[in-house]
C-alpha atoms as a PDB file:
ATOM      1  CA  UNK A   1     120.570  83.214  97.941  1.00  0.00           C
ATOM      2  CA  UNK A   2     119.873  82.065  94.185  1.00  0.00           C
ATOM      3  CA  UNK A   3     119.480  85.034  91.644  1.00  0.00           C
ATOM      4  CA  UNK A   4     115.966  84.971  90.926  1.00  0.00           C
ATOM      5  CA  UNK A   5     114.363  85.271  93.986  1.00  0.00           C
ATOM      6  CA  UNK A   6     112.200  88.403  94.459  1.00  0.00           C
ATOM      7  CA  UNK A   7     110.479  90.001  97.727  1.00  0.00           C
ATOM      8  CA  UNK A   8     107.173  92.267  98.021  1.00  0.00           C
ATOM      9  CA  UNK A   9     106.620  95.116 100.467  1.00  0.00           C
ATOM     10  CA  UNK A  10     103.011  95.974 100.620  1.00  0.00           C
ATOM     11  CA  UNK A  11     103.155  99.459 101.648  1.00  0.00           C
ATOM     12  CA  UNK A  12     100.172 101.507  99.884  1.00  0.00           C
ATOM     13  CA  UNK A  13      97.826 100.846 102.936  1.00  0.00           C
ATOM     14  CA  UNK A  14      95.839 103.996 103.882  1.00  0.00           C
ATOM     15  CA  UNK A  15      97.293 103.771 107.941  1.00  0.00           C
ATOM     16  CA  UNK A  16      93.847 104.905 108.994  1.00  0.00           C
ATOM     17  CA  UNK A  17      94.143 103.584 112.439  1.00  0.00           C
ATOM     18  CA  UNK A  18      98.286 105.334 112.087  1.00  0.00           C
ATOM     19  CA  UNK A  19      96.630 108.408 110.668  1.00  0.00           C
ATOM     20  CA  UNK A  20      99.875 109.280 109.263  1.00  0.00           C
ATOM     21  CA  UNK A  21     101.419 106.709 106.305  1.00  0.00           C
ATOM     22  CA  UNK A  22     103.189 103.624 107.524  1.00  0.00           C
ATOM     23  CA  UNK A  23     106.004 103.419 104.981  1.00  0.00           C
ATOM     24  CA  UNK A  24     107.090 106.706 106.057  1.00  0.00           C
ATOM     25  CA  UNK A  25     106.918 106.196 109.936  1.00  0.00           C
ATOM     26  CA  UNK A  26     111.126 106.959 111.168  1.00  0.00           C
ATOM     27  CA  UNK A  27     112.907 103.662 112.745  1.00  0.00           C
ATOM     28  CA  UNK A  28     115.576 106.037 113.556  1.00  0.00           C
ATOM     29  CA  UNK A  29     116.837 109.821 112.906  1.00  0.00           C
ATOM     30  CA  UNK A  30     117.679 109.026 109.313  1.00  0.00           C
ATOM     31  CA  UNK A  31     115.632 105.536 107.969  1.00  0.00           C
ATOM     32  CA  UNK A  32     112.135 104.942 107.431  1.00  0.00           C
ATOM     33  CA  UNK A  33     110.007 101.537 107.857  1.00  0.00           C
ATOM     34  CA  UNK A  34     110.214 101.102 104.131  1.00  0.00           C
ATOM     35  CA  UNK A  35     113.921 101.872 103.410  1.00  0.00           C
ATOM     36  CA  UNK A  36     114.681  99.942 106.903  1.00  0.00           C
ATOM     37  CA  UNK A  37     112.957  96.760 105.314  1.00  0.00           C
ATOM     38  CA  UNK A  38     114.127  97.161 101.794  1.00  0.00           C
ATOM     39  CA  UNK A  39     118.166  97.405 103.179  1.00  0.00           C
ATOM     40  CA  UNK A  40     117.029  93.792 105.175  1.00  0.00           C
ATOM     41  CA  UNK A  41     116.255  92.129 101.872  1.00  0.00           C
ATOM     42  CA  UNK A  42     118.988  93.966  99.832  1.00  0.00           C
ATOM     43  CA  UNK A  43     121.370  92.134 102.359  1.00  0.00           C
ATOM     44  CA  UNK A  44     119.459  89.346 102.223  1.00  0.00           C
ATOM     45  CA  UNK A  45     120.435  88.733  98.365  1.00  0.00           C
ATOM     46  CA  UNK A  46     117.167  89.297  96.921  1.00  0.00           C
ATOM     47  CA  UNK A  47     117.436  90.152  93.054  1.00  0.00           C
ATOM     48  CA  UNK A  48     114.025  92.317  93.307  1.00  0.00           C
ATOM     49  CA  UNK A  49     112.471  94.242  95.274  1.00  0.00           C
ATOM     50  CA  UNK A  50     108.759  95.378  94.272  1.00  0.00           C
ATOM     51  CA  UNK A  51     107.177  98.089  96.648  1.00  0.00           C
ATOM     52  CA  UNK A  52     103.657  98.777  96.594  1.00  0.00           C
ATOM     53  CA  UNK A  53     102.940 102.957  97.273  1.00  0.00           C
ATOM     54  CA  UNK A  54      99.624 104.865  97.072  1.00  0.00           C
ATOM     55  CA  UNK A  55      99.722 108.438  95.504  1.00  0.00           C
ATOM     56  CA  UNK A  56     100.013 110.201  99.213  1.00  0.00           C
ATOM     57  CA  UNK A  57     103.539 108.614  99.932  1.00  0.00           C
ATOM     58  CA  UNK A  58     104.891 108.557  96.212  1.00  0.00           C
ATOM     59  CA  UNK A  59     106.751 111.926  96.389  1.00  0.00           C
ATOM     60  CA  UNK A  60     108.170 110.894  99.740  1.00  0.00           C
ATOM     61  CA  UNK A  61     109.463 107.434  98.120  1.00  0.00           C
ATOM     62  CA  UNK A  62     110.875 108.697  94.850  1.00  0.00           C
ATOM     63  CA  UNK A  63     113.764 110.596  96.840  1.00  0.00           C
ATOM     64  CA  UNK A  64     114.783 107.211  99.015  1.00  0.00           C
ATOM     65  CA  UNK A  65     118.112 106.230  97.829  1.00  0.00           C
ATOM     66  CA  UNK A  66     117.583 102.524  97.108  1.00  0.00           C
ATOM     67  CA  UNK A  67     119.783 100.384  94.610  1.00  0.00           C
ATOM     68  CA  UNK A  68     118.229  99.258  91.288  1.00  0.00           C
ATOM     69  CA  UNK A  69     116.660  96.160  91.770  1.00  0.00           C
ATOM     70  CA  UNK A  70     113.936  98.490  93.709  1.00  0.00           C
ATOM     71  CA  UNK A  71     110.790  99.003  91.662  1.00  0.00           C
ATOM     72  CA  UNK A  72     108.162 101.021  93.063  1.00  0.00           C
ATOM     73  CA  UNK A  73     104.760 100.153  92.211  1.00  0.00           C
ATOM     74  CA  UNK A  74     101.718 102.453  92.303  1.00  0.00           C
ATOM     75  CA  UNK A  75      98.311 100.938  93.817  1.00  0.00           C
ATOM     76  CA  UNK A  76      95.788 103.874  92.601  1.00  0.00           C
ATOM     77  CA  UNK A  77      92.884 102.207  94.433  1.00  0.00           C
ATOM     78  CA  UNK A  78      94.153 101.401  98.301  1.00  0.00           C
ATOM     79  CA  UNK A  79      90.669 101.374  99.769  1.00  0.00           C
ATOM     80  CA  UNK A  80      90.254  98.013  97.470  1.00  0.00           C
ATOM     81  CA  UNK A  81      92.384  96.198 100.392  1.00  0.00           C
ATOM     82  CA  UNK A  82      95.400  93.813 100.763  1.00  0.00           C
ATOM     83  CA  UNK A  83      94.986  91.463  97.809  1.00  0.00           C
ATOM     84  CA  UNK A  84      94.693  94.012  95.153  1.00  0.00           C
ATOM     85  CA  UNK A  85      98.059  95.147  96.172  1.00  0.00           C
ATOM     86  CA  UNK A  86      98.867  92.519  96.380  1.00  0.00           C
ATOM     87  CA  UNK A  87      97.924  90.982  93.002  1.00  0.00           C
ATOM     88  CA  UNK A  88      99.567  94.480  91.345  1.00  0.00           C
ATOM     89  CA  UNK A  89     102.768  93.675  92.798  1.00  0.00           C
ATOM     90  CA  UNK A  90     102.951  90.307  91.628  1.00  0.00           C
ATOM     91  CA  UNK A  91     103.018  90.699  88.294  1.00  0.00           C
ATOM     92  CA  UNK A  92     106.088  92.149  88.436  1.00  0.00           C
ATOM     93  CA  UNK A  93     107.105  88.704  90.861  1.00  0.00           C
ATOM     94  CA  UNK A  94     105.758  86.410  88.237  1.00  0.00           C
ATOM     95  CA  UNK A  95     108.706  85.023  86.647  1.00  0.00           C
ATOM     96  CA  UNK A  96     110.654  84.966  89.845  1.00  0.00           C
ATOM     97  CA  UNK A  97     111.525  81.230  91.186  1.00  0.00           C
ATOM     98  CA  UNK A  98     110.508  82.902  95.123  1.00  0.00           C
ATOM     99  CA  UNK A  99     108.794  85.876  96.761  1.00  0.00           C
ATOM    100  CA  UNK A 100     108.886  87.095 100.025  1.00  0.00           C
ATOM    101  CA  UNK A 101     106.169  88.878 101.048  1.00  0.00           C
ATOM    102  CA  UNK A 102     106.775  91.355 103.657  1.00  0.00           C
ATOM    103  CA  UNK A 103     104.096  94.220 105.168  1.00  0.00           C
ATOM    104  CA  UNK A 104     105.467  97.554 106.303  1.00  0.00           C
ATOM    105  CA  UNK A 105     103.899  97.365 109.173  1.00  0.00           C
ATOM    106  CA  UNK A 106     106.507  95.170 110.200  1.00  0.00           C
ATOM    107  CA  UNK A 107     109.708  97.065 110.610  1.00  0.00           C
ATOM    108  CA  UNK A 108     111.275  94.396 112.600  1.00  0.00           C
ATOM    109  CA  UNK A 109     112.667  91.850 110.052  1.00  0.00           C
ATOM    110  CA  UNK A 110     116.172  91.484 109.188  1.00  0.00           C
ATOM    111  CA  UNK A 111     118.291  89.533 106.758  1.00  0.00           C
ATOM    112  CA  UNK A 112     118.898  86.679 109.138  1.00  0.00           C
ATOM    113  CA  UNK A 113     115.102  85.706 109.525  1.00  0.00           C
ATOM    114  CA  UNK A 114     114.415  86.488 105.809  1.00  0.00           C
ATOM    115  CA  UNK A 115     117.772  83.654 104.975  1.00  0.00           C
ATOM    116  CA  UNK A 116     116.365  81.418 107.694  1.00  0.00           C
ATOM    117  CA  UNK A 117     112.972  81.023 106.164  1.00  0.00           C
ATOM    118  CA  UNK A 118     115.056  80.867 102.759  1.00  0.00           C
ATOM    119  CA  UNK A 119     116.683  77.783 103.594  1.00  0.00           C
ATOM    120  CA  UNK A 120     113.328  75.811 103.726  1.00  0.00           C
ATOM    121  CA  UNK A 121     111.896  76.532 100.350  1.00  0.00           C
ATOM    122  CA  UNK A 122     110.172  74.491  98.310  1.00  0.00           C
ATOM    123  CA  UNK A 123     108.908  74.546  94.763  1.00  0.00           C
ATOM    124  CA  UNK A 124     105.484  73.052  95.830  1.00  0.00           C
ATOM    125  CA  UNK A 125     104.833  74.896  99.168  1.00  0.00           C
ATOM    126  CA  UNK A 126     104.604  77.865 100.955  1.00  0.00           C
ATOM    127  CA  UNK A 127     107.184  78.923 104.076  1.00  0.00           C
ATOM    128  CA  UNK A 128     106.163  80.890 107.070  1.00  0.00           C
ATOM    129  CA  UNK A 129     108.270  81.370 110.024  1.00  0.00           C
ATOM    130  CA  UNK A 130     106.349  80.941 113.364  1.00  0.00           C
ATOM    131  CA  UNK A 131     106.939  81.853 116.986  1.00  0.00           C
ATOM    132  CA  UNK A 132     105.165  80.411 119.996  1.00  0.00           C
ATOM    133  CA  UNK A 133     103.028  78.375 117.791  1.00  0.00           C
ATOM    134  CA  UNK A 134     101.999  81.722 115.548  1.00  0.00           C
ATOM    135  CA  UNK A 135     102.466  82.340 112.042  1.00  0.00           C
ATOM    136  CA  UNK A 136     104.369  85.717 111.036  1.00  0.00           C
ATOM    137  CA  UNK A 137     105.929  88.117 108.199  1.00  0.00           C
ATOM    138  CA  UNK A 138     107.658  87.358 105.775  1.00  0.00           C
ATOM    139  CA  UNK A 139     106.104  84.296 103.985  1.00  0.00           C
ATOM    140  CA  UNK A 140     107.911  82.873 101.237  1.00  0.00           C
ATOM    141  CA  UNK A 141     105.685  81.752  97.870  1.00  0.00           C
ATOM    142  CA  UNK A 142     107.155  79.225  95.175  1.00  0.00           C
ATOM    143  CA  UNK A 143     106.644  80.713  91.320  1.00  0.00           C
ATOM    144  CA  UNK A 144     103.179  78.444  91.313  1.00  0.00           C
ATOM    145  CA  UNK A 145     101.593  80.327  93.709  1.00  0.00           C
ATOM    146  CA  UNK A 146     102.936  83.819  92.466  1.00  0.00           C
ATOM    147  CA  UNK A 147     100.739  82.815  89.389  1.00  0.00           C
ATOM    148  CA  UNK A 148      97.353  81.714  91.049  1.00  0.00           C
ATOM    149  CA  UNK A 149      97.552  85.660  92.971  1.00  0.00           C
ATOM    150  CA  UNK A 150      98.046  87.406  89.477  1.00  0.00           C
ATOM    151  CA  UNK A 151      95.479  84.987  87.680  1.00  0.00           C
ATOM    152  CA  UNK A 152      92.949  85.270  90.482  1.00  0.00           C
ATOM    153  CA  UNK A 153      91.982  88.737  89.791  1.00  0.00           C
ATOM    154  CA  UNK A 154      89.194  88.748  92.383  1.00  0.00           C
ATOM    155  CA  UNK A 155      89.621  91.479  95.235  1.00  0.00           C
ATOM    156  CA  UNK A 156      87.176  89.613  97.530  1.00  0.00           C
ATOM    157  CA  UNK A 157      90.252  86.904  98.314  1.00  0.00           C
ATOM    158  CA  UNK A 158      92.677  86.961 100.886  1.00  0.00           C
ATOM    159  CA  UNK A 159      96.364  85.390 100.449  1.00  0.00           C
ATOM    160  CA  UNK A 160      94.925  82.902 102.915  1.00  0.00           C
ATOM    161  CA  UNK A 161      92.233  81.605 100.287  1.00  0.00           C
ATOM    162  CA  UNK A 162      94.918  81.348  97.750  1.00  0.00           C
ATOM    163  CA  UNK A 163      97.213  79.470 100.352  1.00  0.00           C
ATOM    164  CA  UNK A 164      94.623  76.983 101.384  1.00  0.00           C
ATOM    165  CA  UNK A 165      95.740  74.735  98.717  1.00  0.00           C
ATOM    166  CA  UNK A 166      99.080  74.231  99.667  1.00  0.00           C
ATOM    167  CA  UNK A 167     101.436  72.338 101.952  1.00  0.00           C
ATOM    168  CA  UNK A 168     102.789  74.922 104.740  1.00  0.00           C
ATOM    169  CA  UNK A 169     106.329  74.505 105.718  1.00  0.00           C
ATOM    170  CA  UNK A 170     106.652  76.264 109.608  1.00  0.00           C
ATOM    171  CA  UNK A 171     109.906  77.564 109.963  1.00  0.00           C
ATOM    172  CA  UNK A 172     110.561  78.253 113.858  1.00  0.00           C
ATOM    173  CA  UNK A 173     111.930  81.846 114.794  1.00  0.00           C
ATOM    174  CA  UNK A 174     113.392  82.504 118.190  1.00  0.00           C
ATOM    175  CA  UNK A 175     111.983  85.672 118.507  1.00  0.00           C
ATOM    176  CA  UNK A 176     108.637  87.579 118.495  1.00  0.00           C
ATOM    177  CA  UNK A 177     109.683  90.122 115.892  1.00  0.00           C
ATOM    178  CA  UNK A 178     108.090  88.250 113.487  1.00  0.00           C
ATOM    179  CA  UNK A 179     104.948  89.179 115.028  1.00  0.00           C
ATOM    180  CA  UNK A 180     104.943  92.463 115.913  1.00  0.00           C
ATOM    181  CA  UNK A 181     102.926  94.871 113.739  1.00  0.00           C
ATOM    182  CA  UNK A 182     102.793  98.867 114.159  1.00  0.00           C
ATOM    183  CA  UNK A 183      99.220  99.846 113.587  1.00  0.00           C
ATOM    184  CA  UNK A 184      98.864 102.289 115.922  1.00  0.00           C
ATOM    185  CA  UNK A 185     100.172 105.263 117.382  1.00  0.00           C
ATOM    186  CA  UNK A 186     100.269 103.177 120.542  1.00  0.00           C
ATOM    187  CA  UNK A 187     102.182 100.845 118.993  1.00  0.00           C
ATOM    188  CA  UNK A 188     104.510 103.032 117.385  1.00  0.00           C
ATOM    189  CA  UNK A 189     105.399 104.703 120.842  1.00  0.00           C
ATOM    190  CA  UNK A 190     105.847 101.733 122.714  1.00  0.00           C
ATOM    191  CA  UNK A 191     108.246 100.073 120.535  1.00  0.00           C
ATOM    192  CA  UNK A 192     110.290 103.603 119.286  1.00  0.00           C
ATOM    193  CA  UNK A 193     110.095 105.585 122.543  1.00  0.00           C
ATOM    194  CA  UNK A 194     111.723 109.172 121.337  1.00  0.00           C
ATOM    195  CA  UNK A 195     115.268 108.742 122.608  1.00  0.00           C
ATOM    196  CA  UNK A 196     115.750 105.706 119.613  1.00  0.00           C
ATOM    197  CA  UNK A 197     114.583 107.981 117.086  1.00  0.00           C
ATOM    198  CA  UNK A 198     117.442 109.875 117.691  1.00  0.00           C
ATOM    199  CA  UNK A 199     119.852 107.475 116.965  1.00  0.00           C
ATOM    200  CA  UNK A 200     120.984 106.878 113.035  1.00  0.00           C
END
């Protein structure tokens, strides 16, 4: 992967439906969601890693042992949704040639998928991997859309409107792990019964 590609975890979400934070959720006895994703992009080759926190999980985060291309961002107004993350954690993307964007929610990437959707990037579109017809996580963004999120400044947009624009490149996955999100304590305990959590 070239040098100056970045990715974005969007992990200051206020996991009301969870009721207990996301990012810090265990995919086994030792890793979190957040530390779990950041190793898949580390792998991956990413240069930069940008990871969105609220104040509740920042104590949590600042003991992770993560490499140096890490920066943690603080989002001090969650309850403003997605895109204000979103926008916050792009500035820090800006000069970057490509950004992944990745939610927390989704513990199930790795660096395969995230190289995959790598190899169909282009300067003038935007990449999303798809199973069965349905778009997932991660997307990849070219540099020009990077700088439409941070100019837009508007917290009543979603990446879609921002997207609309462009050309969409599908790149087809071979599994549904691209589409499985952990919202819910439901969720949570079908996919990590107890006996996984045990495992390092």
């Amino acid at each position: 992967m070239e040098n100056n590609v970045s990715a974005i975890i969007l992990a200051s979400g206020l996991s009301e439906r969870m009721g207990e934070p996301k990012a810090l959720l265990k995919w086994n006895g030792t890793t979190t969601f957040l530390e779990k994703i950041i190793n898949e992009f580390v792998h991956a080759g990413c240069s930069k890693i940008i990871c969105t926190l609220n104040r509740k999980i920042e104590n949590s985060c600042s003991k992770f042992n993560v490499p140096n291309m890490v920066k943690f961002v603080m989002n001090e107004h969650p309850e403003w949704g997605r895109f204000h993350s979103l926008t916050i954690a792009s500035q820090e993307a800006i000069v970057s040639d490509f950004c992944f964007i990745q939610n927390v929610d989704n513990p199930f990437v790795n660096a395969e998928i995230i190289e995959k959707i790598y190899t169909q990037r282009s300067f003038d579109a935007w990449c999303s991997p798809i199973y069965n017809g349905k778009g997932g996580h991660p997307v990849l963004l070219p540099q020009i859309i990077i700088q439409k999120i941070v100019q837009a400044q508007n917290n009543y947009l979603t990446l879609l409107d921002i997207l609309k624009p462009y050309q969409r490149i599908n790149v087809e996955i071979n599994s549904d792990v691209i589409l499985r999100n952990i919202n819910t304590p439901e969720d949570y305990a079908t996919y990590f019964p107890k006996s996984t959590l045990l495992k390092p």
